[in-house]
C-alpha atoms as a PDB file:
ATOM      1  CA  UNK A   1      12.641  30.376-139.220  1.00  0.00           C
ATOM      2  CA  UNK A   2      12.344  33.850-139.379  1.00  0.00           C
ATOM      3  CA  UNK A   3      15.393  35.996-140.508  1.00  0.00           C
ATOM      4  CA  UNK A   4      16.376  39.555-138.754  1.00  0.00           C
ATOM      5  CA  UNK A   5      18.098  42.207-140.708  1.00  0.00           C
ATOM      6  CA  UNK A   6      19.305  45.873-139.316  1.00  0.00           C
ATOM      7  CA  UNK A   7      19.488  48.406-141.864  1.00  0.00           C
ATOM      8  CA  UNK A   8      21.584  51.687-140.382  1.00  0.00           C
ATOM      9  CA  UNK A   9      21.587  54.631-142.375  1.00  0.00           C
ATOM     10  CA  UNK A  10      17.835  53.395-143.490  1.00  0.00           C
ATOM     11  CA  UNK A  11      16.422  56.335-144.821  1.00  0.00           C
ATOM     12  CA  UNK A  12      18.842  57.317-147.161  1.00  0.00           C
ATOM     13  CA  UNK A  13      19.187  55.843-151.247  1.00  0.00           C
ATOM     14  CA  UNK A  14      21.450  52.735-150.592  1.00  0.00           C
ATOM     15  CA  UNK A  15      19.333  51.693-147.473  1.00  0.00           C
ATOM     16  CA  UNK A  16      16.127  52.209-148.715  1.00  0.00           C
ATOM     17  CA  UNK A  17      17.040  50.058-151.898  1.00  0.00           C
ATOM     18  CA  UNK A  18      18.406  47.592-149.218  1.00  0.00           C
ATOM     19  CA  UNK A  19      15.276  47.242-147.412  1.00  0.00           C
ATOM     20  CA  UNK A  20      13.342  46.904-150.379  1.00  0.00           C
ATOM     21  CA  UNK A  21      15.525  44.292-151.624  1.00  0.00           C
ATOM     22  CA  UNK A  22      15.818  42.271-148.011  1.00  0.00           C
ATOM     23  CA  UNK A  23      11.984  42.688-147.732  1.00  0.00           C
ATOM     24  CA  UNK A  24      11.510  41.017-151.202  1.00  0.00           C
ATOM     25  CA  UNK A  25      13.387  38.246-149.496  1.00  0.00           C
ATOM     26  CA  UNK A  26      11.317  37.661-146.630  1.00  0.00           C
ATOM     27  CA  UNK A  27      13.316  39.497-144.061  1.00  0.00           C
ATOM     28  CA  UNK A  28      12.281  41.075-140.527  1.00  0.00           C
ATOM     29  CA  UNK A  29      13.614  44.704-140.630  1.00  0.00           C
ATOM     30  CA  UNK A  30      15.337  46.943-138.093  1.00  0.00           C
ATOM     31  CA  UNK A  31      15.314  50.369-139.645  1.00  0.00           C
ATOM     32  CA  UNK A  32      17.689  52.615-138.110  1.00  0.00           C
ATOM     33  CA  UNK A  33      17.933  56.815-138.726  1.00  0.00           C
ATOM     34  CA  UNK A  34      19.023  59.650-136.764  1.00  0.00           C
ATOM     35  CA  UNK A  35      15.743  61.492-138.140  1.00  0.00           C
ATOM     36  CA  UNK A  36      12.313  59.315-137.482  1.00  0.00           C
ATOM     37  CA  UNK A  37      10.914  61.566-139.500  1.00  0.00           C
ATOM     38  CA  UNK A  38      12.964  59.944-142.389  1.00  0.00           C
ATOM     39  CA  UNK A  39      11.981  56.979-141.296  1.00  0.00           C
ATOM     40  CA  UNK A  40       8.550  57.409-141.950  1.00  0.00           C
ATOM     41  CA  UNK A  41       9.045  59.080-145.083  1.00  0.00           C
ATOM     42  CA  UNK A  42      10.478  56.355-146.455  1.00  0.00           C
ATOM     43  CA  UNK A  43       8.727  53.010-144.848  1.00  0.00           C
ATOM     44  CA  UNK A  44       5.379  54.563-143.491  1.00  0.00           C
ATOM     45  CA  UNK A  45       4.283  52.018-140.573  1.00  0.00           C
ATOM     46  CA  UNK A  46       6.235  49.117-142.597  1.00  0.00           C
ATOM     47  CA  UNK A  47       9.733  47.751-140.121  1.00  0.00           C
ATOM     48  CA  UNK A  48      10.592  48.419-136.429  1.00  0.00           C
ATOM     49  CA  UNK A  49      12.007  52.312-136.562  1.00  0.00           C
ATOM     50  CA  UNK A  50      14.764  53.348-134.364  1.00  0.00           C
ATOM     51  CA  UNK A  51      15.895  57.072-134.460  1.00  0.00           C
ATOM     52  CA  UNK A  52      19.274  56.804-133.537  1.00  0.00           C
ATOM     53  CA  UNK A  53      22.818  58.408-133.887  1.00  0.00           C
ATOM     54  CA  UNK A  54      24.804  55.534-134.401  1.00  0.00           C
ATOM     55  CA  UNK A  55      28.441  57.390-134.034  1.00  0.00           C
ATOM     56  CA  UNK A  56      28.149  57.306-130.665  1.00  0.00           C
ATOM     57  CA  UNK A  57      28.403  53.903-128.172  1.00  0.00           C
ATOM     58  CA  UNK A  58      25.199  55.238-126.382  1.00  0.00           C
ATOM     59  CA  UNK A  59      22.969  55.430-130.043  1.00  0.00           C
ATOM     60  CA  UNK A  60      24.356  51.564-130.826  1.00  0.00           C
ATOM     61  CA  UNK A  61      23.513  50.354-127.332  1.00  0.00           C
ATOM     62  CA  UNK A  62      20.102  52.206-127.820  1.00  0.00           C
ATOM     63  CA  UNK A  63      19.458  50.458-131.304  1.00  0.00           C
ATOM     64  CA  UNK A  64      20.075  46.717-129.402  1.00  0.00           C
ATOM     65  CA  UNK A  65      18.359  47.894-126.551  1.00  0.00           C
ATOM     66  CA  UNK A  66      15.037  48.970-128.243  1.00  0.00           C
ATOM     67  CA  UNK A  67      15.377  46.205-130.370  1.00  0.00           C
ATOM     68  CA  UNK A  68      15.297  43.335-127.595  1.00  0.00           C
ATOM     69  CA  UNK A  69      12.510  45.097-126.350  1.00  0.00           C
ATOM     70  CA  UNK A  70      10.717  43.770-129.601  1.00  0.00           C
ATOM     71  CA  UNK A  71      12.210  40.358-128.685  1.00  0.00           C
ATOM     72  CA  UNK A  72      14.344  40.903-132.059  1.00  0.00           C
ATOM     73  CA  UNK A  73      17.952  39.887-132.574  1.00  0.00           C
ATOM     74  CA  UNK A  74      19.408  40.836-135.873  1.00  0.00           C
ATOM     75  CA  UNK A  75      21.616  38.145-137.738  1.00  0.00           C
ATOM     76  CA  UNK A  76      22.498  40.827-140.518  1.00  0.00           C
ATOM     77  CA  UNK A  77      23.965  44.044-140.105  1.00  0.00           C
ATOM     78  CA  UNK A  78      24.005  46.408-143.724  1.00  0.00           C
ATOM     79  CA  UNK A  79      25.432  49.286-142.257  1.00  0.00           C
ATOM     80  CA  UNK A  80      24.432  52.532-144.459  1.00  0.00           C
ATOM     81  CA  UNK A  81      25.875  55.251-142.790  1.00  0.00           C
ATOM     82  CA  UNK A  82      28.009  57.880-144.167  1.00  0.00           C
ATOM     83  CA  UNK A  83      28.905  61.062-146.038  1.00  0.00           C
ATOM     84  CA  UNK A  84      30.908  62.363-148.957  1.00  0.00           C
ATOM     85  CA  UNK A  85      33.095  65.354-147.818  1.00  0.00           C
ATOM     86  CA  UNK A  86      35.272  66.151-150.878  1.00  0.00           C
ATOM     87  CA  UNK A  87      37.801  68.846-150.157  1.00  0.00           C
ATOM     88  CA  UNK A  88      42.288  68.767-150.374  1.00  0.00           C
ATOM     89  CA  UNK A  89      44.058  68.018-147.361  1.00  0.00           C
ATOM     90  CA  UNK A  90      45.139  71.702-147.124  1.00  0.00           C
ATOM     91  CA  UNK A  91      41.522  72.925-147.583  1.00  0.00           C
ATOM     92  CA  UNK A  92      39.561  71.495-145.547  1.00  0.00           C
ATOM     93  CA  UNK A  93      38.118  72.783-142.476  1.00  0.00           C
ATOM     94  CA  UNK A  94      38.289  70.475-139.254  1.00  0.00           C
ATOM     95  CA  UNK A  95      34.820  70.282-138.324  1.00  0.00           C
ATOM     96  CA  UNK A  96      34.017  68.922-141.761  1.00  0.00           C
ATOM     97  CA  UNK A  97      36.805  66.421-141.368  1.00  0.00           C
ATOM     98  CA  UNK A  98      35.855  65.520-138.226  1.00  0.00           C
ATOM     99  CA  UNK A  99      32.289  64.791-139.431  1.00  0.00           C
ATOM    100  CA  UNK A 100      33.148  62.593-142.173  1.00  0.00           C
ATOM    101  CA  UNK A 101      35.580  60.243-139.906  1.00  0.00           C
ATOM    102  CA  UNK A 102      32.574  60.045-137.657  1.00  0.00           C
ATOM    103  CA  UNK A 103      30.054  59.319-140.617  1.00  0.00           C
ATOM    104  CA  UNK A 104      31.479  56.857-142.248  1.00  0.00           C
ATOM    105  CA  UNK A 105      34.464  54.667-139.703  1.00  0.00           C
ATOM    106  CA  UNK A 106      33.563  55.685-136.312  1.00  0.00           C
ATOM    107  CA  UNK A 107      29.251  54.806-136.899  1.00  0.00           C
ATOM    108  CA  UNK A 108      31.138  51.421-138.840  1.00  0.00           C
ATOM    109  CA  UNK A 109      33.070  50.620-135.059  1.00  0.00           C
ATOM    110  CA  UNK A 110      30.456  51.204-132.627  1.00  0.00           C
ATOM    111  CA  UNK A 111      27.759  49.958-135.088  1.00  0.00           C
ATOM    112  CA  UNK A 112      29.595  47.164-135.689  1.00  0.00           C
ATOM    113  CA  UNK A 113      31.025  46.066-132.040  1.00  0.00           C
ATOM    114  CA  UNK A 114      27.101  46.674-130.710  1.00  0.00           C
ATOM    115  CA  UNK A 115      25.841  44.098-133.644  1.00  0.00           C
ATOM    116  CA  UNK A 116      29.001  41.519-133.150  1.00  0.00           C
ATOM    117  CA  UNK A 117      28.523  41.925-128.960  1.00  0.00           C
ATOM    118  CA  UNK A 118      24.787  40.997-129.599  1.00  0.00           C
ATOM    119  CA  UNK A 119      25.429  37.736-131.803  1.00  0.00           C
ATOM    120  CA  UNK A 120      28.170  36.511-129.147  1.00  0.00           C
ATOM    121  CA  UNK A 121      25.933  36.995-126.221  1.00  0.00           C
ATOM    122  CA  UNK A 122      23.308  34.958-127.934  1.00  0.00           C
ATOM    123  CA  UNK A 123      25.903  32.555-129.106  1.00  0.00           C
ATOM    124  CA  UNK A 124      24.806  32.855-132.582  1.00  0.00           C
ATOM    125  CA  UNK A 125      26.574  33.222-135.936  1.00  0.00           C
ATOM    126  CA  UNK A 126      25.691  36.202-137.994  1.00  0.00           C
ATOM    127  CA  UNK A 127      26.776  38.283-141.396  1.00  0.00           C
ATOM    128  CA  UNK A 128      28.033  42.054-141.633  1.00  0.00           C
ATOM    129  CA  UNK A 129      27.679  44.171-144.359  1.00  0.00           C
ATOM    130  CA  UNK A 130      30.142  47.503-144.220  1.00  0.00           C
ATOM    131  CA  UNK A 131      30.387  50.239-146.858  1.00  0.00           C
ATOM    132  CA  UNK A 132      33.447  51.292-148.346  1.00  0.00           C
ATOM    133  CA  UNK A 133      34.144  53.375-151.718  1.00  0.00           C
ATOM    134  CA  UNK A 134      36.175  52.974-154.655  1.00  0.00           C
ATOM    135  CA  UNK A 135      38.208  56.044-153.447  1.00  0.00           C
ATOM    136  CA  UNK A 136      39.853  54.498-150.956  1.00  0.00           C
ATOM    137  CA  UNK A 137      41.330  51.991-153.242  1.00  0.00           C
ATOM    138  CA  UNK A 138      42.415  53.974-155.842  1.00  0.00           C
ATOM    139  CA  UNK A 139      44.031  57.495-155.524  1.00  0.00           C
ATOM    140  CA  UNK A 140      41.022  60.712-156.785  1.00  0.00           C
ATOM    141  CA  UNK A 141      41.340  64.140-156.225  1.00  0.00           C
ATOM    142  CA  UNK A 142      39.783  65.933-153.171  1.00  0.00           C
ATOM    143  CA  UNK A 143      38.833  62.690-151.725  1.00  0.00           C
ATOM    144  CA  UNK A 144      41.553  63.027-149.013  1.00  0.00           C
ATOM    145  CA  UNK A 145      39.070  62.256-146.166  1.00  0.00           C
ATOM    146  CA  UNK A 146      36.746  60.168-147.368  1.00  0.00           C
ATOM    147  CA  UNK A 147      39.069  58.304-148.715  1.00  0.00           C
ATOM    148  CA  UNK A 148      40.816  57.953-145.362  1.00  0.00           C
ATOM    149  CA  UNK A 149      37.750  57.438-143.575  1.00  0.00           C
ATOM    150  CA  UNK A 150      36.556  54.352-146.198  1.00  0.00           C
ATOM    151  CA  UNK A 151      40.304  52.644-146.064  1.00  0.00           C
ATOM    152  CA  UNK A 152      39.949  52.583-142.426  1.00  0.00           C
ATOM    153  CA  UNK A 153      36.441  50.736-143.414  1.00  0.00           C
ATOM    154  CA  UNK A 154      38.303  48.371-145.267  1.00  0.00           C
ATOM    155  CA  UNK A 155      40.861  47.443-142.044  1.00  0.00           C
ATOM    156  CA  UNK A 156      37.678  47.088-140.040  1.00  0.00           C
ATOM    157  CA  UNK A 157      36.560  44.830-142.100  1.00  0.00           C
ATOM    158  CA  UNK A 158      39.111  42.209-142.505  1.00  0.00           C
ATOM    159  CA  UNK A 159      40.435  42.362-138.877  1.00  0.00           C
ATOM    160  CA  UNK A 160      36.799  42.045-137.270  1.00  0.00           C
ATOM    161  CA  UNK A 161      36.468  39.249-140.194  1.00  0.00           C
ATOM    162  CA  UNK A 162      39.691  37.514-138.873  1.00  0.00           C
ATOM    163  CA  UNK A 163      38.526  37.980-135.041  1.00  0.00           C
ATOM    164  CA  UNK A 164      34.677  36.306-135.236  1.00  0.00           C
ATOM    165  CA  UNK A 165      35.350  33.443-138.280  1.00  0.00           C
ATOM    166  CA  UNK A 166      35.533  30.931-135.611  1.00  0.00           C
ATOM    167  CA  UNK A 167      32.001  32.010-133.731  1.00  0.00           C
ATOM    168  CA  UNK A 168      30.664  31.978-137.516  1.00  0.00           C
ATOM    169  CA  UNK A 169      30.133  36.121-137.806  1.00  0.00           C
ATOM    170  CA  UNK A 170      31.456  37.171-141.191  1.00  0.00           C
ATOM    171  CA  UNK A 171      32.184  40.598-142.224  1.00  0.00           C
ATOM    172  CA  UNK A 172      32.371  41.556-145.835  1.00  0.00           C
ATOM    173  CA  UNK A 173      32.353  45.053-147.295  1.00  0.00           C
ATOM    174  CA  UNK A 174      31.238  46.853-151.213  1.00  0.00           C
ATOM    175  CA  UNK A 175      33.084  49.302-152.323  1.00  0.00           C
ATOM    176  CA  UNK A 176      30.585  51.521-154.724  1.00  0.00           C
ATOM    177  CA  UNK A 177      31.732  54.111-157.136  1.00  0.00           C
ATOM    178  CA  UNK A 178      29.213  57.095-157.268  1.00  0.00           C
ATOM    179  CA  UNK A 179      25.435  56.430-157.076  1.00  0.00           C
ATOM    180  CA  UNK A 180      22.199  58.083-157.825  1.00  0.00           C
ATOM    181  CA  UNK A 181      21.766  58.710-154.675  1.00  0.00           C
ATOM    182  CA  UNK A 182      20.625  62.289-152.515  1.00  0.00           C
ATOM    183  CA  UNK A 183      24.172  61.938-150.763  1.00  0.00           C
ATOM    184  CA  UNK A 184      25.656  62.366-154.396  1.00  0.00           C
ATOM    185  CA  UNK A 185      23.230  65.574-155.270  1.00  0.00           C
ATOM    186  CA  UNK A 186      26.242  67.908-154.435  1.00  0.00           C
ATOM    187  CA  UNK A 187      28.800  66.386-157.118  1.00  0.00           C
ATOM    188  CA  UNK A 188      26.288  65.174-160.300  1.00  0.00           C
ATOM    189  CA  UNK A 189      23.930  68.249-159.606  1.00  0.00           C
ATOM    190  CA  UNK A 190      24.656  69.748-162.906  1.00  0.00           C
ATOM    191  CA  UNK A 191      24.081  68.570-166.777  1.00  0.00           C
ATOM    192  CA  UNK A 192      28.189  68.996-167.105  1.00  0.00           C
ATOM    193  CA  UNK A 193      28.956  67.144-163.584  1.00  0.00           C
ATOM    194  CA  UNK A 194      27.051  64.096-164.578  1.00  0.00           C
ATOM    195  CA  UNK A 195      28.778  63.726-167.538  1.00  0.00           C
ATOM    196  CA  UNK A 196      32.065  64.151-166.694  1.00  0.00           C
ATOM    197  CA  UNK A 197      31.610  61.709-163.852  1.00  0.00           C
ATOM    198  CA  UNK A 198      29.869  59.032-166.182  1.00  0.00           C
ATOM    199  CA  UNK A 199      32.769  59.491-168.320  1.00  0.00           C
ATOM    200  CA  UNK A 200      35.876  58.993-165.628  1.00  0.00           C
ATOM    201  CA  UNK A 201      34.427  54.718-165.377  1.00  0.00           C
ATOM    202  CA  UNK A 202      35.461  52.118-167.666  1.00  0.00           C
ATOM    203  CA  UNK A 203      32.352  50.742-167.883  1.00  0.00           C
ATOM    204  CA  UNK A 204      30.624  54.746-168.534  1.00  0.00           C
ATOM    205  CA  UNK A 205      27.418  55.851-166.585  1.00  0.00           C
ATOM    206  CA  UNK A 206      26.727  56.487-162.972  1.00  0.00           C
ATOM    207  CA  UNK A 207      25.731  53.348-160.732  1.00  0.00           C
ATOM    208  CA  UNK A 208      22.547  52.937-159.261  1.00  0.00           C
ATOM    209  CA  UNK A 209      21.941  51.541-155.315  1.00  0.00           C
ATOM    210  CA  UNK A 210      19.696  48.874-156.528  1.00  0.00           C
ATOM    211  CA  UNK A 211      22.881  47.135-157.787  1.00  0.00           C
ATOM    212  CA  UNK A 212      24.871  47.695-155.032  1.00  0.00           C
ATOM    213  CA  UNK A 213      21.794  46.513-152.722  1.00  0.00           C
ATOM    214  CA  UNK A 214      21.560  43.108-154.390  1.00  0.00           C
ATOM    215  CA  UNK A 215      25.232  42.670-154.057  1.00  0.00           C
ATOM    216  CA  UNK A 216      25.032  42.997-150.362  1.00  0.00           C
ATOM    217  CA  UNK A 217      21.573  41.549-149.546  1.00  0.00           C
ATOM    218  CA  UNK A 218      24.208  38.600-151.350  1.00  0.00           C
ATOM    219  CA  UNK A 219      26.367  38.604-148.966  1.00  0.00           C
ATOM    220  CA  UNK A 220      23.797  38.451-145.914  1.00  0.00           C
ATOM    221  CA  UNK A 221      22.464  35.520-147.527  1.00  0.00           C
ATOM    222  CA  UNK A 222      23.218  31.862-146.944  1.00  0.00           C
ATOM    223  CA  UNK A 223      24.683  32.136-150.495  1.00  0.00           C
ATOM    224  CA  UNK A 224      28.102  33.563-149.174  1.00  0.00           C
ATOM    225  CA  UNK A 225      28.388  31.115-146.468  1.00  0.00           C
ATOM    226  CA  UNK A 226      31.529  30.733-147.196  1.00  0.00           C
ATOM    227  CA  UNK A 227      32.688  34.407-148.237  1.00  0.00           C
ATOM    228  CA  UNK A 228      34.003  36.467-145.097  1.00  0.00           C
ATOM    229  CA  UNK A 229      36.733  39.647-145.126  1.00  0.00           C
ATOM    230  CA  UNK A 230      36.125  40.588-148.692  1.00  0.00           C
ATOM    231  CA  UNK A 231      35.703  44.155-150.046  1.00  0.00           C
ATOM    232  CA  UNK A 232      33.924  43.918-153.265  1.00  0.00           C
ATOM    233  CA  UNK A 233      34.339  46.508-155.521  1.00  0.00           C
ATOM    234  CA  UNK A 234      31.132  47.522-157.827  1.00  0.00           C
ATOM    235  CA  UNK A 235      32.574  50.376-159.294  1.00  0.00           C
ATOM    236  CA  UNK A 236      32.295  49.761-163.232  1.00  0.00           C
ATOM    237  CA  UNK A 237      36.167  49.104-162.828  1.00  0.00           C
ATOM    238  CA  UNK A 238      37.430  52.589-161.978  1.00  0.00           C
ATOM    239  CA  UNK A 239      39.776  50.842-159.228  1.00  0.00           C
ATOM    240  CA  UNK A 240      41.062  48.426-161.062  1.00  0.00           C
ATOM    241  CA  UNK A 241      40.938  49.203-164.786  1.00  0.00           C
ATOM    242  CA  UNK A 242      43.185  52.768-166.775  1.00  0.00           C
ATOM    243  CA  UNK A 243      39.796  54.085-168.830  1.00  0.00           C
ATOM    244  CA  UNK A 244      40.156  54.353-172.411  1.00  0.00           C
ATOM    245  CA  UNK A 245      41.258  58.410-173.112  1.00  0.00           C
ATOM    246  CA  UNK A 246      39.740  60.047-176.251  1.00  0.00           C
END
């Protein structure tokens, strides 16, 4: 039987390692971008493509929409979407704040209530996939918003978890320290950034989305059947573990 995966937030580093991993697997892709330009950049003629802005209700209904048109019903959601918007609480302009909440927990709501509405319609169990960040368990500077944004993430996770166990939808979430991703270009840009950013983890260096990927193509998988309204830090232990100072 053929499995259905929708990857949102496709075209960037994490969901491009995603769909690379989930591919190698044997799954049916829904790619999902607001640029289809992207899209093709990154997966050629490879996947169904859907350019879509999935912070609205209207993009998400699009997405399921264009999808059953294909006669395809995703049973995994991995959604990708999001932004780092570093800046204090006094600092920050609105717009930018505004833009982050939407990024990263408002695209996680809608995304998330189109994929869940889908699998109860059908009457068919499913797995989630949400993505959080180490900052929002553990106090960093400047992170105010995304770290607001992410820890709302984290609720959505565990109550959505709690309100679909019993029609067999689970909802899980990773929470990633930084990545070599383009979204992380702006912080590790420099020689001296890098560095001092490799150095702040207990486990030093700067983590790559093929790890997180595999962690999360995981927990779509019939191997964490029984794993639902987790948060699963993959952060080399910055959350949870006081680095050595020298």
């Amino acid at each position: 039987m053929e499995k259905i995966a929708l990857i949102t937030g496709a075209a960037g580093g994490l969901g491009r390692a995603l769909a690379a991993e989930l591919a190698a697997e044997g799954w049916r892709l829904i790619v999902v971008s607001r640029d289809a330009g992207r899209l093709a950049e990154a997966f050629g003629t490879v996947h169904l493509h859907i350019e879509a802005d999935c912070t609205s209700v209207a993009g998400v209904q699009k997405v399921f929409e264009v999808a059953a048109a294909h006669q395809m019903v995703p049973e995994a959601l991995a959604h990708c979407v999001g932004n780092i918007r570093l800046g204090s609480v006094h600092r920050m302009a609105e717009a930018d704040f505004d833009d982050c909440l939407r990024a990263n927990l408002i695209s996680a709501f809608h995304t998330l209530g189109g994929f869940v509405g889908a699998l109860r319609s059908a009457r068919r169990p499913g797995a989630a996939v949400l993505v959080s960040s180490a900052a929002a368990q553990v106090g960093t500077p400047n992170h105010e918003a995304v770290a607001a944004a992410k820890a709302g993430v984290e609720g959505l996770v565990r109550a959505a978890a709690a309100s679909h166990a019993g029609a067999g939808i689970r909802v899980n979430g990773v929470a990633p320290g930084i990545m070599e991703t383009p979204a992380s270009v702006g912080i590790i840009g420099s020689a001296t950034a890098r560095e001092a950013a490799a150095r702040q983890y207990p486990l030093p260096g700067i983590g790559s989305p093929q790890e997180v990927a595999r962690l999360m193509a995981w927990l779509l998988s019939e191997q964490a059947a029984r794993v639902t309204g987790q948060v699963w830090s993959i952060d080399a232990g910055f959350s949870q573990i006081r680095p050595l100072v020298k």
